[in-house]
Protein backbone atom coordinates (compact mmCIF):
# COMPACT_ATOMS: atom_id res chain seq x y z
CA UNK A 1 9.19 -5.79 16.88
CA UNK A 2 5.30 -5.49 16.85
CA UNK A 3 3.48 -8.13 14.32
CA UNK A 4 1.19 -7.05 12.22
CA UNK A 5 -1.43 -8.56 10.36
CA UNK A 6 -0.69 -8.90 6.42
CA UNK A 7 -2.04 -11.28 3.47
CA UNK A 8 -0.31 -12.47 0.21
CA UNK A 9 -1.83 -14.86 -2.14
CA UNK A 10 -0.43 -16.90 -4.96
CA UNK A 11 -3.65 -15.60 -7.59
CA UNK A 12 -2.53 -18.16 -10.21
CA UNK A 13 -2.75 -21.21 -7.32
CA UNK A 14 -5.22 -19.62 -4.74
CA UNK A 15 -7.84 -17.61 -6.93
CA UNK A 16 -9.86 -17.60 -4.09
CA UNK A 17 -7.65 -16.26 -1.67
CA UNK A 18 -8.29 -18.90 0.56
CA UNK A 19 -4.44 -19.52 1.76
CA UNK A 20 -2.56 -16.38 3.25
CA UNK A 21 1.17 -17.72 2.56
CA UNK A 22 2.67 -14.20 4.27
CA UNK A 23 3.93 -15.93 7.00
CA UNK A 24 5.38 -18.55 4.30
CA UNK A 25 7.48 -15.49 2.91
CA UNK A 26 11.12 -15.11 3.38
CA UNK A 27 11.70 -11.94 5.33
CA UNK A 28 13.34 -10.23 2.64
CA UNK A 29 10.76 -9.96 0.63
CA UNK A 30 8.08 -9.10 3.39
CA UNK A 31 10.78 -6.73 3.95
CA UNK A 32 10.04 -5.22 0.62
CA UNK A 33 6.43 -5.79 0.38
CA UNK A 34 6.13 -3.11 3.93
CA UNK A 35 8.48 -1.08 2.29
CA UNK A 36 5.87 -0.51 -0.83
CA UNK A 37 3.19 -0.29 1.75
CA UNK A 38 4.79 2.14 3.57
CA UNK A 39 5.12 4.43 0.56
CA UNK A 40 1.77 3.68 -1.20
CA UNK A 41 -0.34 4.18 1.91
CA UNK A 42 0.77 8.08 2.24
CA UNK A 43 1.86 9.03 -1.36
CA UNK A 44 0.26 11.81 -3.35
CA UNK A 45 0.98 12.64 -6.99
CA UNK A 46 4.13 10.56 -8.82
CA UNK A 47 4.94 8.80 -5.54
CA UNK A 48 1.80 6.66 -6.41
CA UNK A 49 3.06 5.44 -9.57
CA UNK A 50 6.61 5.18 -8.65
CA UNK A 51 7.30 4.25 -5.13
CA UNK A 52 10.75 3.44 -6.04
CA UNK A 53 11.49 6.86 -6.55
CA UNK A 54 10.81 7.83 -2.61
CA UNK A 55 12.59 4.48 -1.21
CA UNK A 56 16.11 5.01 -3.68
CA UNK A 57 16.10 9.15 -4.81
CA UNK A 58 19.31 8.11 -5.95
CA UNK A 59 17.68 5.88 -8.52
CA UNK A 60 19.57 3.07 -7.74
CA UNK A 61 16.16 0.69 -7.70
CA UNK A 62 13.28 1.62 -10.06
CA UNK A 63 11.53 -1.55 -10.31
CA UNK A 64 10.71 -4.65 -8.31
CA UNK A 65 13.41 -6.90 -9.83
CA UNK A 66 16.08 -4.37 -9.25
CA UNK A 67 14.72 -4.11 -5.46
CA UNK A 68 15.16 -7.94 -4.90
CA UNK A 69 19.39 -7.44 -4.85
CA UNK A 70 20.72 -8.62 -1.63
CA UNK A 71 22.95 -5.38 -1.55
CA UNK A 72 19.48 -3.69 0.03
CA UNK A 73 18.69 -6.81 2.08
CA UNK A 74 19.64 -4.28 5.45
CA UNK A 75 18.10 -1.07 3.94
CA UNK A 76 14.36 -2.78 3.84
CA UNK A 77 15.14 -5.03 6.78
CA UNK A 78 15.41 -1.11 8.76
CA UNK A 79 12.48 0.38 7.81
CA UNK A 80 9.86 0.88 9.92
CA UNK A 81 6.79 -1.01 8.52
CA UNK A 82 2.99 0.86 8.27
CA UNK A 83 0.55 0.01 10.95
CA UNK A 84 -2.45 1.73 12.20
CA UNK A 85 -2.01 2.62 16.30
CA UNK A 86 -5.64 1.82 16.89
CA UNK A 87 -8.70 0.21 15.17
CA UNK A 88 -10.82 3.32 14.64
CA UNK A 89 -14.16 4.11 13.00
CA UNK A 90 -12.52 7.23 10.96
CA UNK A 91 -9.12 7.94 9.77
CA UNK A 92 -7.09 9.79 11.97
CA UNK A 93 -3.77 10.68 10.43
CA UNK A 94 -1.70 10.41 13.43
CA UNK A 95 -3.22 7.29 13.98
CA UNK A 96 -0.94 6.15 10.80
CA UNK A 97 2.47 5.20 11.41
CA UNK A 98 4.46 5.72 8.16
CA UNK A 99 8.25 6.39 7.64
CA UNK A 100 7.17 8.07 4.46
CA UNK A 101 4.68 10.29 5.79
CA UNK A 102 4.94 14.19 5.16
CA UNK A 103 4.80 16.31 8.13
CA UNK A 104 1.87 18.52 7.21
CA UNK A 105 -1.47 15.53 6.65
CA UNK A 106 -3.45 15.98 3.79
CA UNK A 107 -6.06 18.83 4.04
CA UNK A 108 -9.92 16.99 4.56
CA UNK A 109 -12.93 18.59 4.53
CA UNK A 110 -14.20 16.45 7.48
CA UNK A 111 -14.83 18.19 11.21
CA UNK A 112 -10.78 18.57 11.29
CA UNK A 113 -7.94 19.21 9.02
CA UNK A 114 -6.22 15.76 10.81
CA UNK A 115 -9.96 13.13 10.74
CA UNK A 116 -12.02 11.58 7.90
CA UNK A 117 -14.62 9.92 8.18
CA UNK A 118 -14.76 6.59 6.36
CA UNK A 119 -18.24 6.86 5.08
CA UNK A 120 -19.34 5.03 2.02
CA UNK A 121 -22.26 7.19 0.86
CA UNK A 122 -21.60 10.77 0.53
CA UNK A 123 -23.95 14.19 -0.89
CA UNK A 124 -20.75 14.52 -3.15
CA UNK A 125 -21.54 10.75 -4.47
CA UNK A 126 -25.47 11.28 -4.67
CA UNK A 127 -24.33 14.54 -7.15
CA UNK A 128 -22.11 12.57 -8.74
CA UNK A 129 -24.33 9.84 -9.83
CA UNK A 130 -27.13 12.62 -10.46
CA UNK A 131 -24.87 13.97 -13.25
CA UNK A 132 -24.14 10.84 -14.81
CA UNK A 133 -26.90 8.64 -15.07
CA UNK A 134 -24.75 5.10 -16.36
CA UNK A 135 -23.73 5.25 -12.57
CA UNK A 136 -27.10 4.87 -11.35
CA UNK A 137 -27.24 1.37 -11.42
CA UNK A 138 -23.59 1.07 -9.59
CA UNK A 139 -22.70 1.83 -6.15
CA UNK A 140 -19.61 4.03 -5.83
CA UNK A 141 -17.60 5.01 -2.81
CA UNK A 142 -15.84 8.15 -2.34
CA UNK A 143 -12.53 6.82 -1.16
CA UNK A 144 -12.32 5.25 -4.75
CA UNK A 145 -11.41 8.97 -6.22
CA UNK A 146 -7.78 8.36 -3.61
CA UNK A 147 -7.51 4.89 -4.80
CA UNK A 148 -4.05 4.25 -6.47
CA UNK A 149 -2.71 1.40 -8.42
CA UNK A 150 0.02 -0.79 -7.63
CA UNK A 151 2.79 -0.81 -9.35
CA UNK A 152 2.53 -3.33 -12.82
CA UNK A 153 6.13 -5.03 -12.12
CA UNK A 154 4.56 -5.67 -8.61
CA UNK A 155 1.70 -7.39 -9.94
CA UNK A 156 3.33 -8.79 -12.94
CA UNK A 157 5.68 -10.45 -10.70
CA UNK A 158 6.26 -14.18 -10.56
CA UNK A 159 5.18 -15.27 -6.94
CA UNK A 160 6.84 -18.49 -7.43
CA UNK A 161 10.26 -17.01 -8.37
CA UNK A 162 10.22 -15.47 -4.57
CA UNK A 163 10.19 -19.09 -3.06
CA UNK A 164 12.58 -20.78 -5.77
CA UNK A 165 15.48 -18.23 -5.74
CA UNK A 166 16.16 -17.55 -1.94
CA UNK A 167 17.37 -14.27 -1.31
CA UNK A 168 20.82 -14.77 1.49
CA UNK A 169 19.93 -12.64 4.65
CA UNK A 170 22.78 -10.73 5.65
């Protein structure tokens, strides 16, 4: 399988995200971790705030802890993980690999329906910031209006409890 390139840090230990301990992680939770990347990289509307909801629509797993049963150890350990096909300058939806994705890509007002440019300073920005003048002072980029947040049992998590309580790989 293709490696790709992915950072965890212990915040509480490494505030500085100095140490990447990833590669440190058992599998099943990596497993996991893609899983919620896979999802939160092409959701739109409640599948940002509940990812669980597209990877069990049975509603067998609505939360992190639930997630971390070894009865779904071979269910994450199958899916495909997200990656990008190429390093580009733009964002080209086919150049997103995502089990999750929809067929039909978001719509973009860009110079085609499947390209967006990833530029940081927009007219849409300088109107923006025009209307409200507190903003003046602070740079804002338009991607931040598709920004989603992750999941609070996610980041509420206890890192350390993923290295003291080994999951068994089937």
């Amino acid at each position: 399988m293709k490696r790709y390139e992915r950072e965890l840090y212990d915040l509480t230990k490494d505030p500085g995200e100095l140490r990447n301990i990833y590669d440190k992680t058992r599998a099943a939770i990596q497993n996991r971790l893609e899983a919620l990347l896979a999802v939160l990289v092409v959701c739109k509307g409640q599948s940002c705030t509940n990812p669980w909801k597209v990877l069990h629509p049975d509603g067998s797993v609505s939360s992190w802890s639930q997630s971390l049963d070894k009865q779904y150890d071979k269910y994450y350990a199958g899916l495909t993980p997200f990656y990008y096909r190429n390093c580009l300058p733009y964002q080209d939806y086919s150049n997103e690999v995502s089990s999750f994705r929809s067929q039909t890509p978001p719509s973009s007002s860009a110079t085609s329906p499947r390209h967006r440019r990833m530029y940081t300073w927009t007219a849409g920005i300088e109107d923006l910031v025009r209307s409200n003048p507190s903003r003046q002072q602070s740079f804002v980029a338009s991607i931040e209006r598709h920004s989603v947040p992750v999941p609070p049992d996610v980041l509420q998590a206890d890192v350390n409890k993923w290295f003291d309580n080994p999951l068994p790989l089937a």
